[in-house]
Protein backbone atom coordinates (compact mmCIF):
# COMPACT_ATOMS: atom_id res chain seq x y z
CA UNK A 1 29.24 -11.86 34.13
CA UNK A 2 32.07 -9.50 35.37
CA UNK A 3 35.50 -9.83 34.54
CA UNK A 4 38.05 -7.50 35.87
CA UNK A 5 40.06 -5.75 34.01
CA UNK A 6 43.18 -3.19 35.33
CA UNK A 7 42.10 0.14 35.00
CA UNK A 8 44.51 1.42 32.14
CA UNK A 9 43.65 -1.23 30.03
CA UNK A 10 39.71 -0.42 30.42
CA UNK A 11 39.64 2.91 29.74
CA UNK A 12 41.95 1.87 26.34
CA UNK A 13 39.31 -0.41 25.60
CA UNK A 14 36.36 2.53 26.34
CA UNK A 15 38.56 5.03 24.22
CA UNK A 16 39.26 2.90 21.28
CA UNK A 17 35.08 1.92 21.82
CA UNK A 18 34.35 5.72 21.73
CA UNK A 19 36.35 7.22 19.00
CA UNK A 20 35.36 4.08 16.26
CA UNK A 21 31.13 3.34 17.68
CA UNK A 22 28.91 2.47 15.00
CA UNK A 23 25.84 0.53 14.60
CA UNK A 24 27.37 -2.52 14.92
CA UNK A 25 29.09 -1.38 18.13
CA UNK A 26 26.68 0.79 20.52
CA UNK A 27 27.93 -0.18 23.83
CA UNK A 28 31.26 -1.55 24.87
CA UNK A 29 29.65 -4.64 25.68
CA UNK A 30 29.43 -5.77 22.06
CA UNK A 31 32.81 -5.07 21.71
CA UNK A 32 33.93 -6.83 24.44
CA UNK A 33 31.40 -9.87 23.57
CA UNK A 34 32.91 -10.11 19.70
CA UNK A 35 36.25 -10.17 21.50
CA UNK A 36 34.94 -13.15 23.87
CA UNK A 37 33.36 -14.90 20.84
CA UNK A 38 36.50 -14.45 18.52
CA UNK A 39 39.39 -15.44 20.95
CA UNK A 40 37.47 -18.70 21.51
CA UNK A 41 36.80 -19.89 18.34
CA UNK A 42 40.40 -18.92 17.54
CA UNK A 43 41.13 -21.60 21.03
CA UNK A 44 38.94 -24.07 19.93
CA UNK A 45 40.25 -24.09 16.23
CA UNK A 46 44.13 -23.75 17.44
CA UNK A 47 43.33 -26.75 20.27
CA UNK A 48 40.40 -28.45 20.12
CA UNK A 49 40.12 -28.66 16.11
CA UNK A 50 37.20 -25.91 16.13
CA UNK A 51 34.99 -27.68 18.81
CA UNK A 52 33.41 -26.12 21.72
CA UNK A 53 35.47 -27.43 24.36
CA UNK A 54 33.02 -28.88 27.33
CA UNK A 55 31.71 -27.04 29.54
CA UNK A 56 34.14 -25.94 32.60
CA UNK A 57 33.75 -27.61 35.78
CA UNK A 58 31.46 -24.95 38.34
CA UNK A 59 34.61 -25.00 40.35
CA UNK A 60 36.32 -23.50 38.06
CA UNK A 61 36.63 -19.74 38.94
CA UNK A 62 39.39 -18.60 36.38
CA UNK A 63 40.63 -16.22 38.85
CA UNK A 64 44.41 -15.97 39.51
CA UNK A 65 46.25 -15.13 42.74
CA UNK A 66 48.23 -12.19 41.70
CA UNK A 67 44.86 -11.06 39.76
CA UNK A 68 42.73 -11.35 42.89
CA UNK A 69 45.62 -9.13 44.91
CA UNK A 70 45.70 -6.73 42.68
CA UNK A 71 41.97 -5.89 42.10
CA UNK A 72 41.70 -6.08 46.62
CA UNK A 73 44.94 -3.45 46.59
CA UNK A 74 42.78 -1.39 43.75
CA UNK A 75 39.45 -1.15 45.56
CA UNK A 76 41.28 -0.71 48.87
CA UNK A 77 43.10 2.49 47.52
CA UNK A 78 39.48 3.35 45.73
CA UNK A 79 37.15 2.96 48.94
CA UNK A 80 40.20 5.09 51.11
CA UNK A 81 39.98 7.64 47.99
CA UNK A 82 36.06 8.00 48.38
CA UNK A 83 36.06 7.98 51.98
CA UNK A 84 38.77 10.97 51.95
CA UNK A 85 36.22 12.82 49.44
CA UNK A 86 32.82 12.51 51.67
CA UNK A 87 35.39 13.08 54.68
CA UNK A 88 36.37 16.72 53.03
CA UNK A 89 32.81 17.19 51.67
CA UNK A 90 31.40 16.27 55.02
């Protein structure tokens, strides 16, 4: 799965990842699955009385407007940004 994230707050994440790694935490992928797996029991015990809530319906995209514009703004400035590079190189 991919989730997007805004850039700032990634590299936070990968920092904070980097500087504290240990066996339990070789990629940022655990760390970002123990997150996953701790926020939702902490949902399911705060609203559901610790029950797996069922399962979403497949239209369910959990993707907000202002979300979705701001990740199309980001990879518009990043694709003009690496086009101006092979541009230069080129």
């Amino acid at each position: 799965m991919a989730y997007y994230l805004p850039a700032d707050l990634h590299a936070r994440l990968k920092a904070t990842w980097w500087a504290l790694r240990d066996a339990r935490t070789p990629a940022l992928s655990s760390v970002v699955e123990t997150l996953f797996v701790d926020t939702a029991a902490t949902l399911e015990q705060r609203h559901n009385h610790g029950a797996p809530f069922p399962p979403a319906p497949d239209s369910a995209r959990g993707v907000s407007r202002a979300a979705a514009a701001r990740q199309g703004e980001w990879m518009r400035r990043e694709w003009e940004n690496r086009r101006g590079e092979s541009s230069a190189q080129g």
